[in-house]
C-alpha atoms as a PDB file:
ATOM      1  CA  UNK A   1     -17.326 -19.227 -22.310  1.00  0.00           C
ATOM      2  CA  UNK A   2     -15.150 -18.849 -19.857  1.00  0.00           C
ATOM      3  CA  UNK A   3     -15.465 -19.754 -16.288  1.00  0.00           C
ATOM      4  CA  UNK A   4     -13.896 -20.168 -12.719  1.00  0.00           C
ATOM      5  CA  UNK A   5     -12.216 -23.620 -13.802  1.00  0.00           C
ATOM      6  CA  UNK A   6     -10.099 -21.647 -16.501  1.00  0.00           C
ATOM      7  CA  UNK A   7      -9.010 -19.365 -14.382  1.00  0.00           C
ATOM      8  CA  UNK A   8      -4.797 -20.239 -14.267  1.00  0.00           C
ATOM      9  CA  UNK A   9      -4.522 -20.417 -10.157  1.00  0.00           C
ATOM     10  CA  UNK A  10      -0.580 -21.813  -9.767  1.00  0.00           C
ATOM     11  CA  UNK A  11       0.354 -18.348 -12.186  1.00  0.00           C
ATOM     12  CA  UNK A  12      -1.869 -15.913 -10.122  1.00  0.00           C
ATOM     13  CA  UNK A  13      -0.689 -17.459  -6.545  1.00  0.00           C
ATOM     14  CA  UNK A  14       2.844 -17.283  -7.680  1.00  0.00           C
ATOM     15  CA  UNK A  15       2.007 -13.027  -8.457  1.00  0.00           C
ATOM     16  CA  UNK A  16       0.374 -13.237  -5.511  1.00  0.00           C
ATOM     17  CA  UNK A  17       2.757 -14.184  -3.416  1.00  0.00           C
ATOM     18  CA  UNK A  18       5.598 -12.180  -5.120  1.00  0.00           C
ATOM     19  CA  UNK A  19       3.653  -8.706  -4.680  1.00  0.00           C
ATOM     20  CA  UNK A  20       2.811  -9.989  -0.765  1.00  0.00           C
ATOM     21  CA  UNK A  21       6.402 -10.160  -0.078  1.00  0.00           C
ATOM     22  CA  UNK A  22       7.142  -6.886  -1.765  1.00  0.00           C
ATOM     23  CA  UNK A  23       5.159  -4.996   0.758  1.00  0.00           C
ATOM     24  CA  UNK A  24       6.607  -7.029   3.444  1.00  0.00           C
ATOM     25  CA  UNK A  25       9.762  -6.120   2.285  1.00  0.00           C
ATOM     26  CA  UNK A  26       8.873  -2.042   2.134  1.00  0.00           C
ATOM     27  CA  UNK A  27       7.498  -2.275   5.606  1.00  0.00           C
ATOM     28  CA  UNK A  28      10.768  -3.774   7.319  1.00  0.00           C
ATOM     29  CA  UNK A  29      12.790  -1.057   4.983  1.00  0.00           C
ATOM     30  CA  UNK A  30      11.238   2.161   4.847  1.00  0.00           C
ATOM     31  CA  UNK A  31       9.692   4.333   7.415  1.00  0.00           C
ATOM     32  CA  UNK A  32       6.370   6.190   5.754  1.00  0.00           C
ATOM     33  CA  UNK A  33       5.317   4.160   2.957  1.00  0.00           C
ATOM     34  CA  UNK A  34       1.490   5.065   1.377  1.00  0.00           C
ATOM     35  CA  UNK A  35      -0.166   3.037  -1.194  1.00  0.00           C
ATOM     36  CA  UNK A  36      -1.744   5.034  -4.394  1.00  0.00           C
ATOM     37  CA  UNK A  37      -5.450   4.385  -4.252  1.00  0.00           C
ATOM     38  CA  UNK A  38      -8.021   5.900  -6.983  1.00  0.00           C
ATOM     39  CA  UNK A  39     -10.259   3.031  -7.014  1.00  0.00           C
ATOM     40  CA  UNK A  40      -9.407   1.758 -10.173  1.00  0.00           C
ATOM     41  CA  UNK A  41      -8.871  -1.713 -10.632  1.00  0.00           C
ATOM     42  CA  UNK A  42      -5.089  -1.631 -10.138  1.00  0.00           C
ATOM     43  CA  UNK A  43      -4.982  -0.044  -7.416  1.00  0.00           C
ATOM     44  CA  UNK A  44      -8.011  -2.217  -5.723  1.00  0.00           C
ATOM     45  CA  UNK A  45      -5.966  -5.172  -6.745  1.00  0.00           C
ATOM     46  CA  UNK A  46      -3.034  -3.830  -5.333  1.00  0.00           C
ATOM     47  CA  UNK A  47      -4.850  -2.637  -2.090  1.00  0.00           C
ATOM     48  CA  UNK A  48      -6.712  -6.492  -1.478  1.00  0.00           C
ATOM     49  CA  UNK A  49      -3.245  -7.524  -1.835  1.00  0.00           C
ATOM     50  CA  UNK A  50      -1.756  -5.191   0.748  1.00  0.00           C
ATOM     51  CA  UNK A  51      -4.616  -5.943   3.042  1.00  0.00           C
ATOM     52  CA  UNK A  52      -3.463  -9.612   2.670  1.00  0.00           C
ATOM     53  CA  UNK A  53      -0.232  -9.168   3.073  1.00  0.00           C
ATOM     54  CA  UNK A  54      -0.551  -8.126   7.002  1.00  0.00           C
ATOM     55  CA  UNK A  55      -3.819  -9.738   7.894  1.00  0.00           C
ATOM     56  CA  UNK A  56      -5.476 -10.343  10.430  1.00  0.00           C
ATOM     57  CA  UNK A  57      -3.237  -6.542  11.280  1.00  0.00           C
ATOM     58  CA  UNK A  58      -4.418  -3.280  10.346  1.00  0.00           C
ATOM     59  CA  UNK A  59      -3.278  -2.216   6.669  1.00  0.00           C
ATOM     60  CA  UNK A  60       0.745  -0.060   7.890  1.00  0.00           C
ATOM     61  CA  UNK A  61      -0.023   2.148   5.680  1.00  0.00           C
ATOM     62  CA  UNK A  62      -2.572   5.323   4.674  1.00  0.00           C
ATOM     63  CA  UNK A  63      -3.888   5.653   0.734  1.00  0.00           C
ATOM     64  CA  UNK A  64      -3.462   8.527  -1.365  1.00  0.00           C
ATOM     65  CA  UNK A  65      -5.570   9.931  -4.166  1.00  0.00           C
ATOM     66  CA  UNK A  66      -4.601  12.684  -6.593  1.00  0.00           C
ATOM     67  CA  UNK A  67      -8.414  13.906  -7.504  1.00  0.00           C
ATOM     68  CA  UNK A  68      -7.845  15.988 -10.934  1.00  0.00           C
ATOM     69  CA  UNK A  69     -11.751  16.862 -10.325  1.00  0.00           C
ATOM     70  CA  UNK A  70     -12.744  15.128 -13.191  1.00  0.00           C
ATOM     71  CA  UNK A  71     -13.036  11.933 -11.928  1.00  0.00           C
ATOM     72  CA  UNK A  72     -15.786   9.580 -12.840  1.00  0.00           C
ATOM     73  CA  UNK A  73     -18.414   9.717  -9.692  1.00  0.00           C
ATOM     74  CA  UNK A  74     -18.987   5.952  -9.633  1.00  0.00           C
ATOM     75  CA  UNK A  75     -15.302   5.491  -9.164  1.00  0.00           C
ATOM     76  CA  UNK A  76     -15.091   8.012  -6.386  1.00  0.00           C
ATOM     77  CA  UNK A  77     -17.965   6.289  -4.402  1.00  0.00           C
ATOM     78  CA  UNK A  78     -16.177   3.280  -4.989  1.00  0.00           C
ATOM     79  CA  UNK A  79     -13.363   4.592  -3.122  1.00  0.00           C
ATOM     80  CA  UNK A  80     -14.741   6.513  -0.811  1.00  0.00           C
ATOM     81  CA  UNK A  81     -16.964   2.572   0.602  1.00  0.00           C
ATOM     82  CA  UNK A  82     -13.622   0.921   0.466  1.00  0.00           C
ATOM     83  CA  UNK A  83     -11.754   3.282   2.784  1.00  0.00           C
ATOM     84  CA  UNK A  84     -14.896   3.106   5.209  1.00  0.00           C
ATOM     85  CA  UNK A  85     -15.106  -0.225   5.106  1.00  0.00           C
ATOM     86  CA  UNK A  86     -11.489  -1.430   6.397  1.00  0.00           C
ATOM     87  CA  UNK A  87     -11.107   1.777   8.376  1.00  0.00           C
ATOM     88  CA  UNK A  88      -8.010   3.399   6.678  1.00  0.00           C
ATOM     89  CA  UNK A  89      -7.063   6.471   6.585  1.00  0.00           C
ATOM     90  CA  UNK A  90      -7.056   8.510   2.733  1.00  0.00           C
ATOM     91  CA  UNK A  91      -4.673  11.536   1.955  1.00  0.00           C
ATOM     92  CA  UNK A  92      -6.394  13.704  -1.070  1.00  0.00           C
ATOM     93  CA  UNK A  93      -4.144  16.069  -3.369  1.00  0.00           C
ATOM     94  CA  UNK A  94      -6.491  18.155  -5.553  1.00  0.00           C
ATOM     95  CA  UNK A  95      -5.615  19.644  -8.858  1.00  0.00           C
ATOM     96  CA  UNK A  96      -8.491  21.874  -8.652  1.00  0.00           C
ATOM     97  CA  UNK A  97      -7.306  23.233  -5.216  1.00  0.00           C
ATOM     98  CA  UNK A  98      -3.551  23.578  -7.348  1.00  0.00           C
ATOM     99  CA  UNK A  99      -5.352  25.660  -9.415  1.00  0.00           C
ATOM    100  CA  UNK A 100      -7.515  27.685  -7.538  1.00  0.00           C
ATOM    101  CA  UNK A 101      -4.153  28.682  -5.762  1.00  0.00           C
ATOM    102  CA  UNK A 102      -2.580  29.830  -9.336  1.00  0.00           C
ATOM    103  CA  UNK A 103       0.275  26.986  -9.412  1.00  0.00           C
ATOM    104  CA  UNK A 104      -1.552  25.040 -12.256  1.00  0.00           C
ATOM    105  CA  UNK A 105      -3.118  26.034 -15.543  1.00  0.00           C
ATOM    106  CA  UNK A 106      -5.921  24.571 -17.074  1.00  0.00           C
ATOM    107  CA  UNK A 107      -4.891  22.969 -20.502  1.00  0.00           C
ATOM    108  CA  UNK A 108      -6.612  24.177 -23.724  1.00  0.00           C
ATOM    109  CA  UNK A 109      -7.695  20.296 -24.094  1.00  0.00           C
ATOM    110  CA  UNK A 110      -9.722  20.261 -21.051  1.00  0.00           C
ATOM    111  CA  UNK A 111      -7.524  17.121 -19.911  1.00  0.00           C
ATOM    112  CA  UNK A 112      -6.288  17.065 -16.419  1.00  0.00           C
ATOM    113  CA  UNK A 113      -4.644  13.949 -16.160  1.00  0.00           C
ATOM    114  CA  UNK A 114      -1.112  15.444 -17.062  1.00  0.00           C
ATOM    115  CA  UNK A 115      -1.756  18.530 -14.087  1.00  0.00           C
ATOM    116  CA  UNK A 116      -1.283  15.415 -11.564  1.00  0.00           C
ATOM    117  CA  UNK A 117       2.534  15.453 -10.992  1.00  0.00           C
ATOM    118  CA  UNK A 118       2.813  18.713  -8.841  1.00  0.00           C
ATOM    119  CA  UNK A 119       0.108  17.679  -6.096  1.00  0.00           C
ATOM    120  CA  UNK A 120       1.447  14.343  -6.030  1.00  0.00           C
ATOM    121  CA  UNK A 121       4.765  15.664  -5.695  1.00  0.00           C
ATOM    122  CA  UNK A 122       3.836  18.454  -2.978  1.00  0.00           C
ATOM    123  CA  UNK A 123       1.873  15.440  -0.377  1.00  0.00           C
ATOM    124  CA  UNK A 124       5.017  13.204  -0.531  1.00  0.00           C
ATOM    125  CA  UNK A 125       7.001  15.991   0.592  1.00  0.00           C
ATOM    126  CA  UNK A 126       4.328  17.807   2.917  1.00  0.00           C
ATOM    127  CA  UNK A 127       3.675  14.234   4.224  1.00  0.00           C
ATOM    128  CA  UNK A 128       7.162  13.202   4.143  1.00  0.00           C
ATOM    129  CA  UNK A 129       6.058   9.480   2.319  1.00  0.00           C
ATOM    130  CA  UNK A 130       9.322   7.560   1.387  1.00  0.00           C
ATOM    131  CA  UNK A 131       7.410   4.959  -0.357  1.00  0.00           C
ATOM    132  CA  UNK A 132       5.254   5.608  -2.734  1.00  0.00           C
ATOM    133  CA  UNK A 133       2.964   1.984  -4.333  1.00  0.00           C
ATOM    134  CA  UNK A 134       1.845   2.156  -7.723  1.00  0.00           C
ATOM    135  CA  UNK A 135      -0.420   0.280  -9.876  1.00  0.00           C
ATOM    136  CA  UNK A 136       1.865  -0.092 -12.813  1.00  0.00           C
ATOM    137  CA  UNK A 137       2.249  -2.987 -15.112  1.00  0.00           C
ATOM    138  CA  UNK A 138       5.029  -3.358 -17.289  1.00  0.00           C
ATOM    139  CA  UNK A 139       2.106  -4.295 -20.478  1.00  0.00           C
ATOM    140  CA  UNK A 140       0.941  -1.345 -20.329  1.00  0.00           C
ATOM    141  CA  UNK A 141       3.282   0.412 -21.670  1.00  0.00           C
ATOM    142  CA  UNK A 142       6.557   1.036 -22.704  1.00  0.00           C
ATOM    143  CA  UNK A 143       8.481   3.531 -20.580  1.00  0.00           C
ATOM    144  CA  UNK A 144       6.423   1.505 -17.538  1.00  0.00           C
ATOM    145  CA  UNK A 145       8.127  -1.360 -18.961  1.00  0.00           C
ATOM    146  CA  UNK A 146      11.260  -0.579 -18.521  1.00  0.00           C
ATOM    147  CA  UNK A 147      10.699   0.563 -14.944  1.00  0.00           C
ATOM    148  CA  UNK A 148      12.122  -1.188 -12.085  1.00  0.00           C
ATOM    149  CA  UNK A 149       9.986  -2.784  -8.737  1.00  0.00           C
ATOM    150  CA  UNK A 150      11.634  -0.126  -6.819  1.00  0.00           C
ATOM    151  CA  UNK A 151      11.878   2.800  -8.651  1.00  0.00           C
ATOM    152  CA  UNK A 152      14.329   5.865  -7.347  1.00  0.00           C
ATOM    153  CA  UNK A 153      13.243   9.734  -7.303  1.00  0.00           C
ATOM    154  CA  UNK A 154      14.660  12.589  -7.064  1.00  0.00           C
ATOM    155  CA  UNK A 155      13.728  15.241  -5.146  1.00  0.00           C
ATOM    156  CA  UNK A 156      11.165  16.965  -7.734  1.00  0.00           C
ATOM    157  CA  UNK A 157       9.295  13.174  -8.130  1.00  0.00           C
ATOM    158  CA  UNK A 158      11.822  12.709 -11.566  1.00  0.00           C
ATOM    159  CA  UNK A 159      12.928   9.474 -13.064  1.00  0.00           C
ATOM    160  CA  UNK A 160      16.077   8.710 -14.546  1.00  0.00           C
ATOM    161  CA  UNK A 161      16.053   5.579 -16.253  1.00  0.00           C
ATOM    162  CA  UNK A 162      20.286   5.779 -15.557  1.00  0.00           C
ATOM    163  CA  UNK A 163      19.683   5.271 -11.980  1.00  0.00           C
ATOM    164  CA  UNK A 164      17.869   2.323 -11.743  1.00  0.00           C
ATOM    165  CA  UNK A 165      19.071  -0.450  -9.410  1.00  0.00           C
ATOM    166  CA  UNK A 166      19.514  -4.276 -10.425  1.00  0.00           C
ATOM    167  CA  UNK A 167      17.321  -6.214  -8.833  1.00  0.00           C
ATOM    168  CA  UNK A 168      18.227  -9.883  -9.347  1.00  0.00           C
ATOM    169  CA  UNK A 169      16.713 -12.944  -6.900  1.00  0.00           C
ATOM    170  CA  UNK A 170      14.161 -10.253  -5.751  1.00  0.00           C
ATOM    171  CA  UNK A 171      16.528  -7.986  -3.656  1.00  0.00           C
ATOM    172  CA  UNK A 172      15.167  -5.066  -3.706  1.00  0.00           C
ATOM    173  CA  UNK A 173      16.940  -1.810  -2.518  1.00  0.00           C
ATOM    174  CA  UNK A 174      15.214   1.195  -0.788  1.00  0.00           C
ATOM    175  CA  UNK A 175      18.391   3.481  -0.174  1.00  0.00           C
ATOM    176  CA  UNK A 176      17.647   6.887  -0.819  1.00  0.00           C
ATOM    177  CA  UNK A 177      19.253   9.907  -0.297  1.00  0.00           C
ATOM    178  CA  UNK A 178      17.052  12.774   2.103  1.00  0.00           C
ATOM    179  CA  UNK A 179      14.320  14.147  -0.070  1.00  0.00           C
ATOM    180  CA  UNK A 180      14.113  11.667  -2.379  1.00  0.00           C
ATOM    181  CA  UNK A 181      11.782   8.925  -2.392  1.00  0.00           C
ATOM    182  CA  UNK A 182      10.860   5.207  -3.772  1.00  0.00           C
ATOM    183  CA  UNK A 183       7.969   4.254  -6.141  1.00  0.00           C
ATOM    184  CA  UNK A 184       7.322   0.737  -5.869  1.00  0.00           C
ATOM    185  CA  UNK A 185       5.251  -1.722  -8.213  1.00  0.00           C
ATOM    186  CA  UNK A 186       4.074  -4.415  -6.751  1.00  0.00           C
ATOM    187  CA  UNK A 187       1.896  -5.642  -9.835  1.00  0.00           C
ATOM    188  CA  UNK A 188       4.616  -4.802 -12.196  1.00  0.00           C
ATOM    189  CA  UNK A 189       4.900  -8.756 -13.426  1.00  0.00           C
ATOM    190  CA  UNK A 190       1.265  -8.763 -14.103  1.00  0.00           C
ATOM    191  CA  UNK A 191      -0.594  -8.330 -17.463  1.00  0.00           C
ATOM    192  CA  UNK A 192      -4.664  -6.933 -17.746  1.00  0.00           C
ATOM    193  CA  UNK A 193      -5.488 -10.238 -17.835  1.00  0.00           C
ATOM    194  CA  UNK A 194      -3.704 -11.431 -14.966  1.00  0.00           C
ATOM    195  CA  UNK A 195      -5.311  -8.502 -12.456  1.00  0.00           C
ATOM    196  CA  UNK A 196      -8.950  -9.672 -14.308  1.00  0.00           C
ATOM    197  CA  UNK A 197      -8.424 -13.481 -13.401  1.00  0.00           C
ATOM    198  CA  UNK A 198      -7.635 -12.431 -10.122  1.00  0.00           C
ATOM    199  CA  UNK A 199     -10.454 -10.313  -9.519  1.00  0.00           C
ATOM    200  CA  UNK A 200     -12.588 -12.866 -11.283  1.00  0.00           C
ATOM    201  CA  UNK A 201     -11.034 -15.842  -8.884  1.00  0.00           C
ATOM    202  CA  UNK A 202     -11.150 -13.725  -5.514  1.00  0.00           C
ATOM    203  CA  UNK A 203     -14.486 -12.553  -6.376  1.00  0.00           C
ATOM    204  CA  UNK A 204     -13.017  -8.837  -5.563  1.00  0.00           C
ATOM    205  CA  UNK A 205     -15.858  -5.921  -6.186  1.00  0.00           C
ATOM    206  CA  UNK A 206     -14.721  -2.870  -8.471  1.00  0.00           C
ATOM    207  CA  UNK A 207     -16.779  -0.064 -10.085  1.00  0.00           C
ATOM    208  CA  UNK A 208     -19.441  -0.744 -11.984  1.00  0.00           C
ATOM    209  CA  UNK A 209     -18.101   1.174 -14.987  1.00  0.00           C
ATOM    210  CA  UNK A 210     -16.021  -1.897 -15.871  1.00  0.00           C
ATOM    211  CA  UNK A 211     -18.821  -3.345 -17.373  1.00  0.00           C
ATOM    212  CA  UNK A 212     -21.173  -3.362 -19.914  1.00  0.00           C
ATOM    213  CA  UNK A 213     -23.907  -0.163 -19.104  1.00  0.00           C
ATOM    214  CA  UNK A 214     -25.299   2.191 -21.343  1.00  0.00           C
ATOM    215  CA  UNK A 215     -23.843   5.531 -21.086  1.00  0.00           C
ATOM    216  CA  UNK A 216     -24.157   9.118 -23.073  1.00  0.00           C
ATOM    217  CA  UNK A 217     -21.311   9.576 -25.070  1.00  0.00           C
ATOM    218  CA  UNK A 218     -19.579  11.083 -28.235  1.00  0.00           C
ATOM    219  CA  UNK A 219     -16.751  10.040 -30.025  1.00  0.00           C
ATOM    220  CA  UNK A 220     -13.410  12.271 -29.884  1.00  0.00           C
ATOM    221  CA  UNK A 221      -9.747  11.199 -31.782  1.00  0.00           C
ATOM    222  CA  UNK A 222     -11.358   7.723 -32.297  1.00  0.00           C
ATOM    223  CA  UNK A 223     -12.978   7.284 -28.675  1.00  0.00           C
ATOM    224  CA  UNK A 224     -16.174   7.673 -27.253  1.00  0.00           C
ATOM    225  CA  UNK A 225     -15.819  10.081 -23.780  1.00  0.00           C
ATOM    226  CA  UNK A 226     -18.639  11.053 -21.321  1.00  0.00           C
ATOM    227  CA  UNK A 227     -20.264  14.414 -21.449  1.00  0.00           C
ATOM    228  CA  UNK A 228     -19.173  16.590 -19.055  1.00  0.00           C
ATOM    229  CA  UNK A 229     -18.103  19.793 -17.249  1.00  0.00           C
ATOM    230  CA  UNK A 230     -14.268  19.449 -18.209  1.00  0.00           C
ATOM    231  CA  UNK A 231     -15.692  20.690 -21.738  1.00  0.00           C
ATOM    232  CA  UNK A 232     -17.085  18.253 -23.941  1.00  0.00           C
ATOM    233  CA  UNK A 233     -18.781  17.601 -26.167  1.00  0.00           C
ATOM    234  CA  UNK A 234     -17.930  20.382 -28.575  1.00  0.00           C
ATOM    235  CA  UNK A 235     -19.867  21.574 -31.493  1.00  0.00           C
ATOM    236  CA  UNK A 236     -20.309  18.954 -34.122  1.00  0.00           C
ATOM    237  CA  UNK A 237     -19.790  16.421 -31.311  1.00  0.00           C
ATOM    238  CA  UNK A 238     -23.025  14.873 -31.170  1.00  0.00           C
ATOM    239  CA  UNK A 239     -23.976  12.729 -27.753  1.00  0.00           C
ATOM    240  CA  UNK A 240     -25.069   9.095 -28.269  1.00  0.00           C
ATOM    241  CA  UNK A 241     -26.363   6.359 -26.176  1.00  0.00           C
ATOM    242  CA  UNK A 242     -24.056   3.188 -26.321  1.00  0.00           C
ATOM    243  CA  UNK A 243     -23.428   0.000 -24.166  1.00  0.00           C
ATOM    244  CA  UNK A 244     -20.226   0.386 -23.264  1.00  0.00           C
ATOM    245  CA  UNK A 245     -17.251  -0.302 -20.404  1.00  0.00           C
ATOM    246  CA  UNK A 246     -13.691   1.019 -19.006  1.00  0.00           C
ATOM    247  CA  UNK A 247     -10.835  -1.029 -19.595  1.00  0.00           C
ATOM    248  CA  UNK A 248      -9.363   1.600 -17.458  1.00  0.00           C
ATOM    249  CA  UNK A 249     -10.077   4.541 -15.194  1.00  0.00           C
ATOM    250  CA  UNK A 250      -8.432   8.156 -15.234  1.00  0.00           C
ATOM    251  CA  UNK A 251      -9.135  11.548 -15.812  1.00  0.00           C
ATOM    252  CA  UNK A 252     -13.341  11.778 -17.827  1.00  0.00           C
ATOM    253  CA  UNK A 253     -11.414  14.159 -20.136  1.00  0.00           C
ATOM    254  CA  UNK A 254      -9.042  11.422 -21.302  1.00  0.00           C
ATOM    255  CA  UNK A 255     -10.431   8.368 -21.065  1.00  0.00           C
ATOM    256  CA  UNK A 256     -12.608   6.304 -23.596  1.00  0.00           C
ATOM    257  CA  UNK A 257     -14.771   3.503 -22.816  1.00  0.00           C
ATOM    258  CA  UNK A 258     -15.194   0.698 -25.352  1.00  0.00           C
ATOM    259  CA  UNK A 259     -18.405  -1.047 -26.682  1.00  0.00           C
ATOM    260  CA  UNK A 260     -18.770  -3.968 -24.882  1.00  0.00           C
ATOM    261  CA  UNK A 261     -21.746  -6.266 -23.697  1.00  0.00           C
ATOM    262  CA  UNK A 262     -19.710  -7.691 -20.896  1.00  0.00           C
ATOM    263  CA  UNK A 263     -21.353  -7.885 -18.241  1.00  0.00           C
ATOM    264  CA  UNK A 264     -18.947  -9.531 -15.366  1.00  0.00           C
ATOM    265  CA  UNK A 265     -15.421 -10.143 -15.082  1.00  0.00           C
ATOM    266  CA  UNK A 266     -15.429 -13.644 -17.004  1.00  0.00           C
ATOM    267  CA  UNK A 267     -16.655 -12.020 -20.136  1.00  0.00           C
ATOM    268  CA  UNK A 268     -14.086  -9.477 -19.610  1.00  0.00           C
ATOM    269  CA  UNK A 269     -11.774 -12.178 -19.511  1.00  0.00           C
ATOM    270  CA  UNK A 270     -12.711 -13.394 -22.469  1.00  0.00           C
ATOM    271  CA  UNK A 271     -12.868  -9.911 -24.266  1.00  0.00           C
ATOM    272  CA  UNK A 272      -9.228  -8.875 -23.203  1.00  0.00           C
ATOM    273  CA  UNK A 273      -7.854 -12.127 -24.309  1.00  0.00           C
ATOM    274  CA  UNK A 274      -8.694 -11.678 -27.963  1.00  0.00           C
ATOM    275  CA  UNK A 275      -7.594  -7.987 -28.137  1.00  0.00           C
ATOM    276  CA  UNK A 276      -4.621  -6.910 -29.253  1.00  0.00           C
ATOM    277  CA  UNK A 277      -4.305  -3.570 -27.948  1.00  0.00           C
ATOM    278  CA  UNK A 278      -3.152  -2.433 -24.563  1.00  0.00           C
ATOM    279  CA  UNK A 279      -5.952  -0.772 -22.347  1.00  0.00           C
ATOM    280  CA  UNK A 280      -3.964   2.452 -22.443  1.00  0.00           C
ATOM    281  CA  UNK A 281      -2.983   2.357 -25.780  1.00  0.00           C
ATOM    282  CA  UNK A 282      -6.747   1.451 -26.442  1.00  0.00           C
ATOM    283  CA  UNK A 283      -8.301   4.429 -24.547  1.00  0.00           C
ATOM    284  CA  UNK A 284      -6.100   6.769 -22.773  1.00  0.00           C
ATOM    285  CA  UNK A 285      -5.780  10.080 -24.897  1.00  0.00           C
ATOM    286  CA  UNK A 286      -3.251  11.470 -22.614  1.00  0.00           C
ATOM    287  CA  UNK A 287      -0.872   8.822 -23.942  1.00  0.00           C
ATOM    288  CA  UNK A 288      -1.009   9.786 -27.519  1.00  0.00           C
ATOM    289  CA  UNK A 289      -0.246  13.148 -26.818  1.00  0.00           C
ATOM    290  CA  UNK A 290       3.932  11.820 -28.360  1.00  0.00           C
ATOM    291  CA  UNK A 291       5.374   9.039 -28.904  1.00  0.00           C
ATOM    292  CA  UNK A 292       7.477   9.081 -25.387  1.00  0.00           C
ATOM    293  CA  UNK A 293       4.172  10.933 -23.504  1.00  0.00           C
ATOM    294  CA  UNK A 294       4.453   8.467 -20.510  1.00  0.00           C
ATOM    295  CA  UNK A 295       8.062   8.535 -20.267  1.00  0.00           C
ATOM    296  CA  UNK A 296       8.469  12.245 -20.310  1.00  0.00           C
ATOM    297  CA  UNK A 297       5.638  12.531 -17.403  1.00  0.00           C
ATOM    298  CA  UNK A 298       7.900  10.044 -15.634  1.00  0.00           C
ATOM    299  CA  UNK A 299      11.048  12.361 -15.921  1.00  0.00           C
ATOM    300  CA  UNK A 300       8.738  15.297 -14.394  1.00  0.00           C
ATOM    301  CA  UNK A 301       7.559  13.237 -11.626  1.00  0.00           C
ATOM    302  CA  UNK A 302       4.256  11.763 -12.638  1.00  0.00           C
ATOM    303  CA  UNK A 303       3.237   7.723 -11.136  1.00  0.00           C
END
């Protein structure tokens, strides 16, 4: 069983303090930075540590949210308390308003999650952002691996994996040309079970869809997805009851939960330690879509 005295606290002060100075480092250096916030464990990781990084200051910097309109509702309430409670201010691209204005399609699948890149795009450049934080982590998968800290874009939000910048001794470099922009990563260096023994040793709160609850569900390409508007189930899909969690938190079209009886972030611990699959490559559908799916969404402009 494992508890607070296995939690490893030299390793997660040492990310700590390397993702601290990052955003020190991207408020001296760029102008309009705005952290990614969807209320998914990433990102509220990456937000306490933001929060720490300029306390007892207010947070420099508003939140985003792309809202594909298929978000799970616990999530949303989530982040909808945490904003209220530290008083920050929360910028909202919708897909559904994208499509209500003809500039996005729905997909056959139902999925939204790939429809994010344009309205994400469009509020960087409406807002004029020139820092962009992320929630990656380089173990989660493999075009994210290869992915620096500070991550150039073009214009049109695209990656090119030929323009990324050395970054040895932590020097990081912000230069960009007008229109472009920088995505930065301050968790990169940490794995699912680092952000878990963090949240488990700072005694952060996150959704409660991160553990154990029963839940309606049916099973799709090997995963079990909540019923919903977005258009499942289909015929010959039946719904089941199941005690299940999120290993992670995107798009109700795309992602599956996993059967799990844990219950609080110390049994999650202890279930991500023995698995051998990545959280994304466990239960994200919109990365099985190809072999290079993330990296391709990359190149188009996508987190």
């Amino acid at each position: 069983m494992t508890t607070e005295t296995d939690i490893p606290v030299r390793h997660l002060d040492a990310l700590e303090s390397e993702a601290v100075h990052i955003f020190r480092e991207v408020a001296g250096e760029l102008e309009r930075p705005v952290i990614l916030f969807s209320g998914g464990k990433d990102s509220i990781v990456m937000l306490h540590l933001a929060l720490k990084a300029f306390a007892p200051a207010p947070l420099p910097f508003s939140l985003l949210h792309v809202d594909t309109g298929h978000n799970f509702p616990e999530v949303l309430d989530y982040r909808d308390r945490t904003v209220a409670r530290h008083g920050l201010r929360l910028h909202v691209a919708s897909v559904q308003d994208h499509i209500d204005r003809g500039l996005l399609r729905e997909r056959p699948d139902g999925t939204r999650n790939p429809l994010q890149t344009q309205p994400l795009v469009e509020a960087i450049h409406t807002h004029r952002f020139d820092a962009v934080f992320g929630g990656g982590r380089r173990d989660e998968e493999k075009a994210r691996a290869k992915e620096r800290v500070f991550s150039l874009r073009d214009e049109f939000g695209g990656w090119d994996p030929r323009r990324q910048r050395p970054e040895l001794w932590q020097l990081y470099n912000g230069r960009h040309a007008p229109g472009e922009h920088v995505r930065v990563f301050p968790l990169s260096n940490w794995t699912e079970l680092d952000v878990w023994q963090y949240i488990a040793g700072r005694g952060i709160e996150v959704p409660s869809i991160y553990y154990a609850h029963e839940r309606e569900v049916f099973q799709r390409g090997g995963m079990w997805l909540t019923a919903g508007d977005w258009g499942g189930p289909k015929d010959g899909e039946p719904v089941e009851t199941r005690t299940v969690r999120y290993r992670t938190v995107g798009d109700m079209s795309c992602t599956g939960a996993v059967e799990s009886g844990a219950a609080d972030p110390y049994a999650v611990i202890e279930e991500i330690a023995a698995s051998r699959l990545t959280e994304r490559g466990a239960t994200r559908a919109d990365d099985r879509m190809s072999e290079a799916a993330m990296e391709d969404r990359k190149r188009e402009g996508y987190f």
